[in-house]
N, C-alpha and C. Protein backbone atom coordinates (compact mmCIF):
# COMPACT_ATOMS: atom_id res chain seq x y z
N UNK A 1 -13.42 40.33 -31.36
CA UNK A 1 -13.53 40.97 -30.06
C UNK A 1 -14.13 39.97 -29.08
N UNK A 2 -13.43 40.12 -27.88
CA UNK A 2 -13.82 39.23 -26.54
C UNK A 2 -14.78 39.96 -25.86
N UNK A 3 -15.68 38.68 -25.20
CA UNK A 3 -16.44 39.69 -24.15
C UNK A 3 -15.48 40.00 -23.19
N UNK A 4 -16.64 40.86 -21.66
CA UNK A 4 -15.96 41.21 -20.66
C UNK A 4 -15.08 39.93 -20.36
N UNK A 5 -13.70 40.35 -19.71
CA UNK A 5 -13.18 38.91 -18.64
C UNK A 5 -13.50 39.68 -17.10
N UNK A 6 -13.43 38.60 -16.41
CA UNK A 6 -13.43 38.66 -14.94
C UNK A 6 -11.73 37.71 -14.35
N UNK A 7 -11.76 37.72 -13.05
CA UNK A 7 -10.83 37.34 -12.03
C UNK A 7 -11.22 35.80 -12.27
N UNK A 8 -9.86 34.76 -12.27
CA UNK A 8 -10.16 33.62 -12.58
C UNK A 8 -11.33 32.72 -11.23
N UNK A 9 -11.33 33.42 -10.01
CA UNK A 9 -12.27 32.88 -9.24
C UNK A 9 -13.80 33.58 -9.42
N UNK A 10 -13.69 33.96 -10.51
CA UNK A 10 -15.02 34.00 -10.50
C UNK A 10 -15.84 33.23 -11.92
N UNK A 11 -16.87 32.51 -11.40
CA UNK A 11 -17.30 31.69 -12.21
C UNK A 11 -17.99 32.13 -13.71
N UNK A 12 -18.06 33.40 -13.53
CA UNK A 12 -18.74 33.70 -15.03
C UNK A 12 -17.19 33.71 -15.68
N UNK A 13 -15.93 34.17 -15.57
CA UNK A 13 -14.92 33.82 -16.35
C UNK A 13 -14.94 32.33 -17.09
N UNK A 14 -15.24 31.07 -16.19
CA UNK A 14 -15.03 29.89 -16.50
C UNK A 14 -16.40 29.71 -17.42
N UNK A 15 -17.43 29.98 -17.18
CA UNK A 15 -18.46 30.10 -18.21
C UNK A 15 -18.31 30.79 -19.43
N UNK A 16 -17.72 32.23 -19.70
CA UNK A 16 -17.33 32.82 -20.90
C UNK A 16 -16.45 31.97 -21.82
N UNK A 17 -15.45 31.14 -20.61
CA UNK A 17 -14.73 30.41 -21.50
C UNK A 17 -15.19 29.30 -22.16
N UNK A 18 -15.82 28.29 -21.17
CA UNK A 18 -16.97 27.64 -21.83
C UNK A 18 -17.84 27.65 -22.95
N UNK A 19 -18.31 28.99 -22.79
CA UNK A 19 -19.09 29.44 -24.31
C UNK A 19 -18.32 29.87 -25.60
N UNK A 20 -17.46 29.89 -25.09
CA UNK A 20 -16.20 30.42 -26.29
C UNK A 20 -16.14 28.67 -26.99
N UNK A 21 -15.11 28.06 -26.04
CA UNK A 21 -14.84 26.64 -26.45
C UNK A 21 -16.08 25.68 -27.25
N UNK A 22 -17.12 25.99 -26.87
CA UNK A 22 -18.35 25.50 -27.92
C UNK A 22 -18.25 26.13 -28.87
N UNK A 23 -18.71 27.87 -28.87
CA UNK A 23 -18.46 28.17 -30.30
C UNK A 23 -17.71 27.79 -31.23
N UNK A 24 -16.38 27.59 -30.87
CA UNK A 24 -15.28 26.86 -31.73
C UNK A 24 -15.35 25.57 -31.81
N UNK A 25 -16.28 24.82 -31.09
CA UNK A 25 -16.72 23.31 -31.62
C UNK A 25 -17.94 23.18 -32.57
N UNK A 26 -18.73 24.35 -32.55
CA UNK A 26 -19.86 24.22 -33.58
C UNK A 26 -19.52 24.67 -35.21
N UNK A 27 -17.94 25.55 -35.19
CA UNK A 27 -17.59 25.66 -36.03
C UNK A 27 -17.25 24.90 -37.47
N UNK A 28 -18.48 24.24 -38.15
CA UNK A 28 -18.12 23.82 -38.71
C UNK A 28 -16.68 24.00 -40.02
N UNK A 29 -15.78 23.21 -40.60
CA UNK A 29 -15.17 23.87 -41.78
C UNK A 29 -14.12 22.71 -42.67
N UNK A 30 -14.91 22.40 -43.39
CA UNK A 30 -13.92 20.99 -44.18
C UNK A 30 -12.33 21.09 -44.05
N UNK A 31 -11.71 22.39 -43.53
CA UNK A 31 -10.64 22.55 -42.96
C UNK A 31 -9.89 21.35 -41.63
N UNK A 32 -11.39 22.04 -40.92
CA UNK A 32 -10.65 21.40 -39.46
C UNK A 32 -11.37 19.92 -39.18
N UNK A 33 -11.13 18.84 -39.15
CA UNK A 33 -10.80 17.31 -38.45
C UNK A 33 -11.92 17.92 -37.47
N UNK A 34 -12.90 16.31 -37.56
CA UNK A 34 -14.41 16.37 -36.50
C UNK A 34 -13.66 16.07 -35.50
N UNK A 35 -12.31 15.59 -34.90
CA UNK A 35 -11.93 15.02 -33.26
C UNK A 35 -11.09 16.51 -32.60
N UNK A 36 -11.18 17.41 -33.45
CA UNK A 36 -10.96 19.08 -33.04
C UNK A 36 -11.82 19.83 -32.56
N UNK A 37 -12.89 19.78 -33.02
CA UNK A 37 -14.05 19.81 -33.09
C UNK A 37 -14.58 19.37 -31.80
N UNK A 38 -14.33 17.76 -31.60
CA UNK A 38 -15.27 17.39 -30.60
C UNK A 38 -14.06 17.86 -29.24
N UNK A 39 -12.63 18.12 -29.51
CA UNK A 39 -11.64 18.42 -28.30
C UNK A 39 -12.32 19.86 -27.74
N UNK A 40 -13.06 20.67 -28.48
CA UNK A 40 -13.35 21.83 -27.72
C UNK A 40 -14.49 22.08 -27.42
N UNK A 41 -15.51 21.21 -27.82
CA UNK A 41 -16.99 20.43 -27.25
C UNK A 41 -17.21 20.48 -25.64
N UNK A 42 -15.10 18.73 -25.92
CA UNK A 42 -14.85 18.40 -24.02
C UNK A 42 -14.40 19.84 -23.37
N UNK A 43 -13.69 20.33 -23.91
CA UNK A 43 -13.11 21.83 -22.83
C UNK A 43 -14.47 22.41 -22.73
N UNK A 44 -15.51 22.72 -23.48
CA UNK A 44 -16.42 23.78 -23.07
C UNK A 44 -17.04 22.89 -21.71
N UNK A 45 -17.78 21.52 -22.10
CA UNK A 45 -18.28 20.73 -20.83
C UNK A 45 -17.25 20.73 -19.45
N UNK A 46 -15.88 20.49 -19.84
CA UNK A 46 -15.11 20.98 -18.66
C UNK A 46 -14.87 22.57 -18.40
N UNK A 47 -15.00 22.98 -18.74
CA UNK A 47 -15.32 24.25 -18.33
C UNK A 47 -16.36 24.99 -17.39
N UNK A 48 -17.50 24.30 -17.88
CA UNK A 48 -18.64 24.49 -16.96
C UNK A 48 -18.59 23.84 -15.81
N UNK A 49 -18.42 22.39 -16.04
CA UNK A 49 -18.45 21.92 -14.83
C UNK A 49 -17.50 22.75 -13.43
N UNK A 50 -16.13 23.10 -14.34
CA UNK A 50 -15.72 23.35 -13.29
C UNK A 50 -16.29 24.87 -12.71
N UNK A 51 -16.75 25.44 -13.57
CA UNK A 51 -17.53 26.88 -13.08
C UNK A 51 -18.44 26.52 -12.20
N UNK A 52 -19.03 25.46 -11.71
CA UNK A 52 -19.67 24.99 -10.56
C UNK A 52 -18.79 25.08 -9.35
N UNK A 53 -17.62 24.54 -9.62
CA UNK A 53 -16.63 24.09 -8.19
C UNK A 53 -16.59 25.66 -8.01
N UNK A 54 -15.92 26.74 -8.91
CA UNK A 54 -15.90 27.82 -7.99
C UNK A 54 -17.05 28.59 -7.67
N UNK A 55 -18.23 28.25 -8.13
CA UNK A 55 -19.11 28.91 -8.18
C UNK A 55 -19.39 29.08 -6.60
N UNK A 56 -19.16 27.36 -6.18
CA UNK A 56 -19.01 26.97 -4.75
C UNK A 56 -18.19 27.13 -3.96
N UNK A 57 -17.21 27.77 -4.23
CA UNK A 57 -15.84 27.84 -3.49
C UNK A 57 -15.11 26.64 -3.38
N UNK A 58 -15.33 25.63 -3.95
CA UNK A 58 -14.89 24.61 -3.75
C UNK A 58 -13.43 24.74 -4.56
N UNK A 59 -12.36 23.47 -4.44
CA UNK A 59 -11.31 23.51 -5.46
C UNK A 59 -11.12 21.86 -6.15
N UNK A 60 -10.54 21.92 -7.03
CA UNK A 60 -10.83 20.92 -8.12
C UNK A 60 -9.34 20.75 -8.50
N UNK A 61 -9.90 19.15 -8.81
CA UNK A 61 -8.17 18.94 -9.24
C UNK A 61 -8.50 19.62 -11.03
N UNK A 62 -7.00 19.78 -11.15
CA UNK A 62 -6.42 20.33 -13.07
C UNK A 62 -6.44 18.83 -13.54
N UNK A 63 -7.99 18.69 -14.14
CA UNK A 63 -7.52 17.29 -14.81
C UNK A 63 -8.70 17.44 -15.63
N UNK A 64 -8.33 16.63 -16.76
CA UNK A 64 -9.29 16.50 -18.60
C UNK A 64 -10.18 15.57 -17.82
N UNK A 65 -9.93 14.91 -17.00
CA UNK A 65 -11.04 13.88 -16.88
C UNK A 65 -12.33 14.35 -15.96
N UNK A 66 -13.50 14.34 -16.73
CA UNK A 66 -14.57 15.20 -16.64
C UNK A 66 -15.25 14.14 -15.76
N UNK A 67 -14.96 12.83 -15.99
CA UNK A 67 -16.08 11.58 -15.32
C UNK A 67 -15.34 11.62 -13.71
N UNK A 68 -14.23 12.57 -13.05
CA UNK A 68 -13.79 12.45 -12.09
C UNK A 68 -13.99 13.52 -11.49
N UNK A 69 -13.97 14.17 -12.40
CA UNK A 69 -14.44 15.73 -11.71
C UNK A 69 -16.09 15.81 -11.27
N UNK A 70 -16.95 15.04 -12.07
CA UNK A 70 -18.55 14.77 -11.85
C UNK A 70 -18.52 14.04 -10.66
N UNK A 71 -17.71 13.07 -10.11
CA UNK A 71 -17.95 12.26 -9.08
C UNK A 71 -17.43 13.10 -7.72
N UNK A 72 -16.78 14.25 -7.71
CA UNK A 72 -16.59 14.54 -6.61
C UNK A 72 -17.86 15.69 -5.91
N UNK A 73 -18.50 16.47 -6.78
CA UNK A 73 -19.85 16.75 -6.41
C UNK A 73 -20.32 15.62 -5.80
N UNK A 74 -20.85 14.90 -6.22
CA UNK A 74 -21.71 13.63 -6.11
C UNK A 74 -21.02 12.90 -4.59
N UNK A 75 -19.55 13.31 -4.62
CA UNK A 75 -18.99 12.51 -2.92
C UNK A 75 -19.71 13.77 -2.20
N UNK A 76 -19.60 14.69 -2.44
CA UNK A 76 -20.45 15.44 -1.57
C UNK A 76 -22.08 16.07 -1.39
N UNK A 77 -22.25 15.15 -1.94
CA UNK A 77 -24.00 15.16 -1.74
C UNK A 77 -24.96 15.66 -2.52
N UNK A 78 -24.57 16.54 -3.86
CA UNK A 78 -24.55 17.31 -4.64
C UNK A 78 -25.20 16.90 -5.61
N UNK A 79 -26.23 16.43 -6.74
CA UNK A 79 -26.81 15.55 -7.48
C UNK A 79 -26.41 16.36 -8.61
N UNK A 80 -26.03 15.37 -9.56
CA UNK A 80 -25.34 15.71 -10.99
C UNK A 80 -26.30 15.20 -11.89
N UNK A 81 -27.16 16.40 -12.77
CA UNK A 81 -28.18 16.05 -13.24
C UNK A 81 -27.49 14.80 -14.50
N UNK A 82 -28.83 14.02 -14.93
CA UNK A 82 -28.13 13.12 -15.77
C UNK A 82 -27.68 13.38 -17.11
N UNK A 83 -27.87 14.39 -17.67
CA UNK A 83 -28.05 15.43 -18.78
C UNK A 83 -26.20 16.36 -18.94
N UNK A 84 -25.44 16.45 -17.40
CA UNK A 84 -24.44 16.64 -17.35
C UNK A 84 -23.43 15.55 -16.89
N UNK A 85 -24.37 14.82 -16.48
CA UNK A 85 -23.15 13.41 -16.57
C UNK A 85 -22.56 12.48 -18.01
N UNK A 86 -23.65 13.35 -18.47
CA UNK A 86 -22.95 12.81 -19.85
C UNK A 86 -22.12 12.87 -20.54
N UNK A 87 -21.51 14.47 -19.92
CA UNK A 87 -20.12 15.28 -20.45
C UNK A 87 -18.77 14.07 -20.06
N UNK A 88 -18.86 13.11 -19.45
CA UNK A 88 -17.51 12.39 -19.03
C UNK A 88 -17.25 11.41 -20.28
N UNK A 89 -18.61 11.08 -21.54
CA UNK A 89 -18.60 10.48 -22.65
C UNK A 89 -17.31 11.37 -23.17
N UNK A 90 -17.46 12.85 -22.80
CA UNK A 90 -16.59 13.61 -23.78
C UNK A 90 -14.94 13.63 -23.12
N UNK A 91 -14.72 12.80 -22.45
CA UNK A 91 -13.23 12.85 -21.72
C UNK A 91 -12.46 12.47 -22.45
N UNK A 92 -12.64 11.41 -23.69
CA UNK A 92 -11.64 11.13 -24.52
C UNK A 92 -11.43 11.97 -25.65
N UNK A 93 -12.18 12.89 -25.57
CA UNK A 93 -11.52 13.62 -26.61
C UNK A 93 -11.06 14.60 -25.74
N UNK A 94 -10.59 14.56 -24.83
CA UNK A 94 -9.32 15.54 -24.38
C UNK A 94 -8.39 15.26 -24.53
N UNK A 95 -7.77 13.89 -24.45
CA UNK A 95 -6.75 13.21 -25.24
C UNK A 95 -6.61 12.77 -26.55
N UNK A 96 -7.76 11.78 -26.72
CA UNK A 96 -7.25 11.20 -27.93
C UNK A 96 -7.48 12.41 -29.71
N UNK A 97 -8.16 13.47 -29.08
CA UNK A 97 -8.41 14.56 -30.56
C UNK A 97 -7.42 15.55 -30.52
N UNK A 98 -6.26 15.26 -29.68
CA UNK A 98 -4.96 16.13 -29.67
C UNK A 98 -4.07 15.93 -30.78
N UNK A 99 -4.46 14.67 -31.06
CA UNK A 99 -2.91 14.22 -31.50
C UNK A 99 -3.93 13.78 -32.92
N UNK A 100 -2.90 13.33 -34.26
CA UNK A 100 -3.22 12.64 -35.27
C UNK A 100 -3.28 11.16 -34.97
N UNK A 101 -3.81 10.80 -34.17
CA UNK A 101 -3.51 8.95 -33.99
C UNK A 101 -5.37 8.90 -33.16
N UNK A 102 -6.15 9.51 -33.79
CA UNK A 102 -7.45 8.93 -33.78
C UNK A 102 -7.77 8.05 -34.42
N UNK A 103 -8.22 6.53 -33.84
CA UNK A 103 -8.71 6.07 -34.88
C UNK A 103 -9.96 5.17 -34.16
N UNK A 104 -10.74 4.68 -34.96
CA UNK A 104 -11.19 5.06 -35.78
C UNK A 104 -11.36 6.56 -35.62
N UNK A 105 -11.58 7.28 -37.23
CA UNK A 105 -12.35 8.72 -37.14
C UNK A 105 -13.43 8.77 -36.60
N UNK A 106 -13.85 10.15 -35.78
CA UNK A 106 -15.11 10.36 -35.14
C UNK A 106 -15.91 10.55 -36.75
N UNK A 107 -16.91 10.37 -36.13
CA UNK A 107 -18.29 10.31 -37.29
C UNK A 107 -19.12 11.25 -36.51
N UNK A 108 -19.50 11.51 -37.81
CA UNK A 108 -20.88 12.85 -37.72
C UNK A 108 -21.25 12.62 -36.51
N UNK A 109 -22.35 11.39 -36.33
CA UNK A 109 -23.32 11.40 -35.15
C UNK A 109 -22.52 11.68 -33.89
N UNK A 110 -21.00 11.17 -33.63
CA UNK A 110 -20.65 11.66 -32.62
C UNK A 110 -20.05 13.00 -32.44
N UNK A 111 -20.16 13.78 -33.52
CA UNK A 111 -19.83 14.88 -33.53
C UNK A 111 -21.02 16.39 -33.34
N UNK A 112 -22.14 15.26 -33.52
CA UNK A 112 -23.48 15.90 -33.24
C UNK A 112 -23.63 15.37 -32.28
N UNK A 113 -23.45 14.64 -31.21
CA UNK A 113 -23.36 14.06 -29.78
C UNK A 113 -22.34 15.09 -28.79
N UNK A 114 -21.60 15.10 -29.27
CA UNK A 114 -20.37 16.09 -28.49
C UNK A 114 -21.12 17.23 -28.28
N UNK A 115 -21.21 17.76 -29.20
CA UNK A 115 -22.35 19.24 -29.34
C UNK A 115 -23.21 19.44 -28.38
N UNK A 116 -24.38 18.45 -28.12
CA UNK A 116 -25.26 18.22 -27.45
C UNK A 116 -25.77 17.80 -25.97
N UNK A 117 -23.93 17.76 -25.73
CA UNK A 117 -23.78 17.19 -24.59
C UNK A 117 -23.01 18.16 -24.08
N UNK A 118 -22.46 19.17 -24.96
CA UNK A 118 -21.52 20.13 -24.03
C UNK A 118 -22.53 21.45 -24.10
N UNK A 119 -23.78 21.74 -24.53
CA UNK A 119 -24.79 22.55 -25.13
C UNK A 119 -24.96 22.29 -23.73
N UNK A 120 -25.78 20.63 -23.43
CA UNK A 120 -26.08 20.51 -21.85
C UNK A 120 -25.57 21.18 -20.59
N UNK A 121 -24.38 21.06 -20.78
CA UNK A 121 -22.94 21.08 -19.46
C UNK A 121 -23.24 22.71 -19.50
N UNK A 122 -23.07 23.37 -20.41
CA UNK A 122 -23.17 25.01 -20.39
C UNK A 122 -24.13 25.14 -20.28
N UNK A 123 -25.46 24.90 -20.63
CA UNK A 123 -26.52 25.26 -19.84
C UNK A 123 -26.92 25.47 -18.61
């Protein structure tokens, strides 16, 4: 069972989703590949972030890249704590944990890094 949803302009939708997309990254399960794992880490950190833009009314480009989406707050005057700038570490796994052609494999620590950094972003 899902929580409540809301209207996509409203920012607690993009946060629910957010918190969803972590849960399914903390999921551990010798099943699922750590760069799956860390792919829904990056969606929860992009998620939040972008629950800022509407939070603001602002609009945002549709893009995985989280280190571009952080810089456009920041063109507008906006201070991006350093704790969520860290979420743009997690931009490559919006691409590269899609596909089977990771390599090297992510390792634990960065899989306990992903975590910790998208824990941040949703906070």
């Amino acid at each position: 069972m899902s929580g409540p949803r809301h209207e996509p302009d409203d920012p607690r939708e993009w946060l629910s989703r957010a918190k969803g997309n972590l849960r399914l990254a903390s999921v551990q399960d010798p099943a699922i590949h750590l760069e799956e794992l860390c792919y829904n880490a990056q969606q929860a950190a992009e998620k939040a972030v972008k629950a800022v833009f509407v939070k603001l009314g602002r609009t945002f480009p549709y893009t995985h890249n989280v280190a571009r989406l952080l810089d456009l707050p920041a063109e507008g005057g906006i201070e991006v704590p350093p704790e969520v700038r860290q979420t743009e570490d997690l931009t490559r796994f919006a691409f590269e944990a899609r596909y089977p052609s990771v390599r090297p494999e992510v390792t634990e620590q960065q899989y306990a890094d992903s975590i910790r950094i998208a824990e941040a972003a949703v906070r």
